[in-house]
C-alpha atoms as a PDB file:
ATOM      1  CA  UNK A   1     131.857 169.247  63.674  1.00  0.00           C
ATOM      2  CA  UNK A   2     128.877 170.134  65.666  1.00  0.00           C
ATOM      3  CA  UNK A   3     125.516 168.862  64.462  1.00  0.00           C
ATOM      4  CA  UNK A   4     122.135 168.799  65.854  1.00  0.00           C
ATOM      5  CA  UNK A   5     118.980 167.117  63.831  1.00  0.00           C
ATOM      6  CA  UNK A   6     115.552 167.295  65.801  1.00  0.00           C
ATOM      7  CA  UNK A   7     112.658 164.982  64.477  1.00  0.00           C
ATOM      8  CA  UNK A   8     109.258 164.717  65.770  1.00  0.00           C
ATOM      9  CA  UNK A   9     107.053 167.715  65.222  1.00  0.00           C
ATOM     10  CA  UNK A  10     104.162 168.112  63.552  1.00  0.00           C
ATOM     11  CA  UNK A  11     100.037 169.439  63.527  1.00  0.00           C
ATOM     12  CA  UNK A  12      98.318 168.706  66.486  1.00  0.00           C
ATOM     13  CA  UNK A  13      95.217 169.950  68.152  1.00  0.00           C
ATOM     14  CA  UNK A  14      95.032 171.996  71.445  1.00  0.00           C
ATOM     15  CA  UNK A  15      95.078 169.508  74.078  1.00  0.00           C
ATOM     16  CA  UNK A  16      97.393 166.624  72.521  1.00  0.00           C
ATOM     17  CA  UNK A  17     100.748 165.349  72.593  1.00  0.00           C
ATOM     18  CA  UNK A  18     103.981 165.391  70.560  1.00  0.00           C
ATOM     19  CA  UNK A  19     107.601 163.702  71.821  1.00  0.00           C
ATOM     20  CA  UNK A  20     110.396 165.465  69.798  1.00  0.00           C
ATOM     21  CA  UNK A  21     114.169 163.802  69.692  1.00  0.00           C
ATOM     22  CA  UNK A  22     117.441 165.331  69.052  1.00  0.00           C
ATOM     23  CA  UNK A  23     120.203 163.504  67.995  1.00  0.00           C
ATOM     24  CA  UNK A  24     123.955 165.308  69.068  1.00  0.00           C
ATOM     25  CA  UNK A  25     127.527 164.555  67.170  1.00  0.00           C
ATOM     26  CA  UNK A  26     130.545 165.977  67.186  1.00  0.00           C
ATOM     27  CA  UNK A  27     130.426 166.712  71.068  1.00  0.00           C
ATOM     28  CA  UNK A  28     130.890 164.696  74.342  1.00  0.00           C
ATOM     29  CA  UNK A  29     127.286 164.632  74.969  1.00  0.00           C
ATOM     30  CA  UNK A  30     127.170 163.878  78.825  1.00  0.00           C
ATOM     31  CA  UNK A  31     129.536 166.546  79.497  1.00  0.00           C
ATOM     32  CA  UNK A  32     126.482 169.073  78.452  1.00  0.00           C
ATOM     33  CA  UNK A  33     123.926 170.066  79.609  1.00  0.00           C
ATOM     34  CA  UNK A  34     121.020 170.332  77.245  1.00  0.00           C
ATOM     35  CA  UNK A  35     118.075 172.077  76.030  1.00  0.00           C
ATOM     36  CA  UNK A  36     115.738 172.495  74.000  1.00  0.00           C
ATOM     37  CA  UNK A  37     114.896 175.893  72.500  1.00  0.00           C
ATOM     38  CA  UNK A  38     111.629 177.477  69.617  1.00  0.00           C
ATOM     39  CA  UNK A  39     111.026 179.998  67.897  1.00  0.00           C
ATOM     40  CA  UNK A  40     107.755 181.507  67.193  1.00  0.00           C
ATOM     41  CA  UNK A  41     107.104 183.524  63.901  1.00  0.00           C
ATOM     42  CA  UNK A  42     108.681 187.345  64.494  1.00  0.00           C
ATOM     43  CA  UNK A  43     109.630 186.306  68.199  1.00  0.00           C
ATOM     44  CA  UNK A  44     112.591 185.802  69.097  1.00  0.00           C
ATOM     45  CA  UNK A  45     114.303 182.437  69.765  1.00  0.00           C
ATOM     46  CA  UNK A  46     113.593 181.538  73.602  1.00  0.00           C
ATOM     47  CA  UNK A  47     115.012 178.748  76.332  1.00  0.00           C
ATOM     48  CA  UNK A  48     112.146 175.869  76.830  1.00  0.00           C
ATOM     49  CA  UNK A  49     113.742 173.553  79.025  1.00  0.00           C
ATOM     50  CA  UNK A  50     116.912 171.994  79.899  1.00  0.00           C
ATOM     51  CA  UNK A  51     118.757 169.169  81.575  1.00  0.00           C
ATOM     52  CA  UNK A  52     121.482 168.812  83.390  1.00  0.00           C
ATOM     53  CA  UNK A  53     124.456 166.129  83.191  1.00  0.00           C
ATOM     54  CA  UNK A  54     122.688 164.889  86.862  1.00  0.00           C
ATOM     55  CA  UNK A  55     119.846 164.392  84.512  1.00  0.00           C
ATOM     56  CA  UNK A  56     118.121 167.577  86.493  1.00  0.00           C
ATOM     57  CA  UNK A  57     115.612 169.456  84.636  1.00  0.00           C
ATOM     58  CA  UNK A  58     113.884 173.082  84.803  1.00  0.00           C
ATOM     59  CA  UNK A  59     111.944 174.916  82.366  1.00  0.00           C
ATOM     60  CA  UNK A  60     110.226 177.679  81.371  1.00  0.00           C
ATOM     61  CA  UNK A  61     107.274 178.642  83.202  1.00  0.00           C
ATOM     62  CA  UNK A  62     105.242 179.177  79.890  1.00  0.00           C
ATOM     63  CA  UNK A  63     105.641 174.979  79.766  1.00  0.00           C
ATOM     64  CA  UNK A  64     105.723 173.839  82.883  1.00  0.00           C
ATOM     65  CA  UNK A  65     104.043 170.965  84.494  1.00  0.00           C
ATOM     66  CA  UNK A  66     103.127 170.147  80.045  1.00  0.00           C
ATOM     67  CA  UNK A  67     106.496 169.566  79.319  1.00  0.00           C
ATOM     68  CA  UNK A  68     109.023 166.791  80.347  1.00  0.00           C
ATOM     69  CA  UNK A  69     112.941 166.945  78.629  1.00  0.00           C
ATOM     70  CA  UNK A  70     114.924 163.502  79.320  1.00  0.00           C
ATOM     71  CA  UNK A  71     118.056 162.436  77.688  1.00  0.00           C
ATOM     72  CA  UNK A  72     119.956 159.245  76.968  1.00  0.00           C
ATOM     73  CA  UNK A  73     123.830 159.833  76.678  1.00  0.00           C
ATOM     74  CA  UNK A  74     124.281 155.773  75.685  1.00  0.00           C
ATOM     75  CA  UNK A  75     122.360 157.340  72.276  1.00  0.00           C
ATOM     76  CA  UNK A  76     123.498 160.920  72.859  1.00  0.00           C
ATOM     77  CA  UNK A  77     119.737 162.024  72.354  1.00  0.00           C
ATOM     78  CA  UNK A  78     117.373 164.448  74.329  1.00  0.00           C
ATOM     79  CA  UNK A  79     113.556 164.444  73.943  1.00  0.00           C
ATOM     80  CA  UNK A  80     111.293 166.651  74.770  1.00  0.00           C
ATOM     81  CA  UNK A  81     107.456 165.225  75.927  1.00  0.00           C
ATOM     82  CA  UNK A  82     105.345 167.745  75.086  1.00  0.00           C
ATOM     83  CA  UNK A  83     101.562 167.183  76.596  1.00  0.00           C
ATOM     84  CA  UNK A  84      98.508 169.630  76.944  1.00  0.00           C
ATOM     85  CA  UNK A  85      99.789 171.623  73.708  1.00  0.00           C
ATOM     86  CA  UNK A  86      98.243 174.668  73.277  1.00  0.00           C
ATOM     87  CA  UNK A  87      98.324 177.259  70.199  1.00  0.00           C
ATOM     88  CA  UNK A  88     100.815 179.384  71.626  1.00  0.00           C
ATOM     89  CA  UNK A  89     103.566 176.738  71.503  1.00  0.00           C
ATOM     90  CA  UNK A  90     103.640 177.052  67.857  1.00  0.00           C
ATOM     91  CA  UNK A  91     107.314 177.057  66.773  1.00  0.00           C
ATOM     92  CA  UNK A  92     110.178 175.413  65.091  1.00  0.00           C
ATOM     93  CA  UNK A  93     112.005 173.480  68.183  1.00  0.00           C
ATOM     94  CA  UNK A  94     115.886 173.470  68.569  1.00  0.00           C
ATOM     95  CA  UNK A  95     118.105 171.659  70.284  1.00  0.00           C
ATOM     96  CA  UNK A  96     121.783 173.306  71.518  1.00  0.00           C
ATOM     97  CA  UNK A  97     123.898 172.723  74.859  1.00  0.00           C
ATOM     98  CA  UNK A  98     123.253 175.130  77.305  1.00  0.00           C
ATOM     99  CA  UNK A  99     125.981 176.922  79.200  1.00  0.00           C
ATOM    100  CA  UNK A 100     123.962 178.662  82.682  1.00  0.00           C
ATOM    101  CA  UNK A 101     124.105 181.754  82.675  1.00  0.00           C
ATOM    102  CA  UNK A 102     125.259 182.353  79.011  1.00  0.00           C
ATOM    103  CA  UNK A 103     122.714 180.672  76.758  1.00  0.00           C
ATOM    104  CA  UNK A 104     123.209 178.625  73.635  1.00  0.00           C
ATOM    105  CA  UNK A 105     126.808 176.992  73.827  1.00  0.00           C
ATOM    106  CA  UNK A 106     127.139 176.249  70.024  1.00  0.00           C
ATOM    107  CA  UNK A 107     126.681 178.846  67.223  1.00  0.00           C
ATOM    108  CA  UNK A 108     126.042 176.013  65.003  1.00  0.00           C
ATOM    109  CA  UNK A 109     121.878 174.691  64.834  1.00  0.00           C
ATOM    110  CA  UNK A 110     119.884 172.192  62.995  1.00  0.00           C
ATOM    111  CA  UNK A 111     117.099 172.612  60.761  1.00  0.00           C
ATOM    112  CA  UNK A 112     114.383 172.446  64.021  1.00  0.00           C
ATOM    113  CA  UNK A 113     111.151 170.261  64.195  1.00  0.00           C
ATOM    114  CA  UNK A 114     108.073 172.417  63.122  1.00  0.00           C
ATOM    115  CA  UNK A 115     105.339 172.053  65.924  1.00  0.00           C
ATOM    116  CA  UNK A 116     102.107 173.399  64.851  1.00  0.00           C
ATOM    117  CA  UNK A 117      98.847 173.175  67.502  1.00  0.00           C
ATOM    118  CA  UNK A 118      95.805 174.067  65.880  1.00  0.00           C
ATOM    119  CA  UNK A 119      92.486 173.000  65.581  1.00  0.00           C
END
């Protein structure tokens, strides 16, 4: 079975930091590629980043040059380094594999880290 359980969100103000971790089971992690995923109240739920099995990364241009995604397949884990938060990355963050050019691999999702950047 397929699980995913982020951890790390929480309140912040503009400007400051947050480092969210995902913890995979039930998969061969290094075979994936990663990424990490929010959703915004009424928006829908959009691609933030990923990483590759190489360990290459892109991202979305809403969070890049803030945001830095790494993963450690000894722990089958993937983080997300979130810097320079602003309001507008309010969301609950999800972790999934990431097939190119499909999306999401895995219809099955965690709970999500709630990351909230307000003054």
């Amino acid at each position: 079975q397929v699980q995913f359980v982020e951890s790390g969100g929480g309140l912040v103000q503009p400007g400051g930091s947050l480092r969210l971790s995902c913890a995979a089971s039930g998969i061969i992690f290094s075979a994936y590629v990663m990424g990490w995923y929010r959703q915004a109240p009424g928006k829908q739920r959009e691609l933030v980043a990923t990483i590759a099995t190489s360990g290459r990364s892109n991202y979305a241009d809403s969070v890049k040059g803030r945001f830095t995604i790494s993963r450690d397949n000894a722990k089958n884990t993937v983080h997300l380094q979130m810097n320079s938060l602003k309001p507008e990355d309010t969301a609950v963050y999800y972790c999934n594999a990431y097939t190119p050019g499909w999306g999401p691999t895995f219809d099955d999702w965690g709970q999500g880290t709630q990351v909230t950047v307000s003054s």
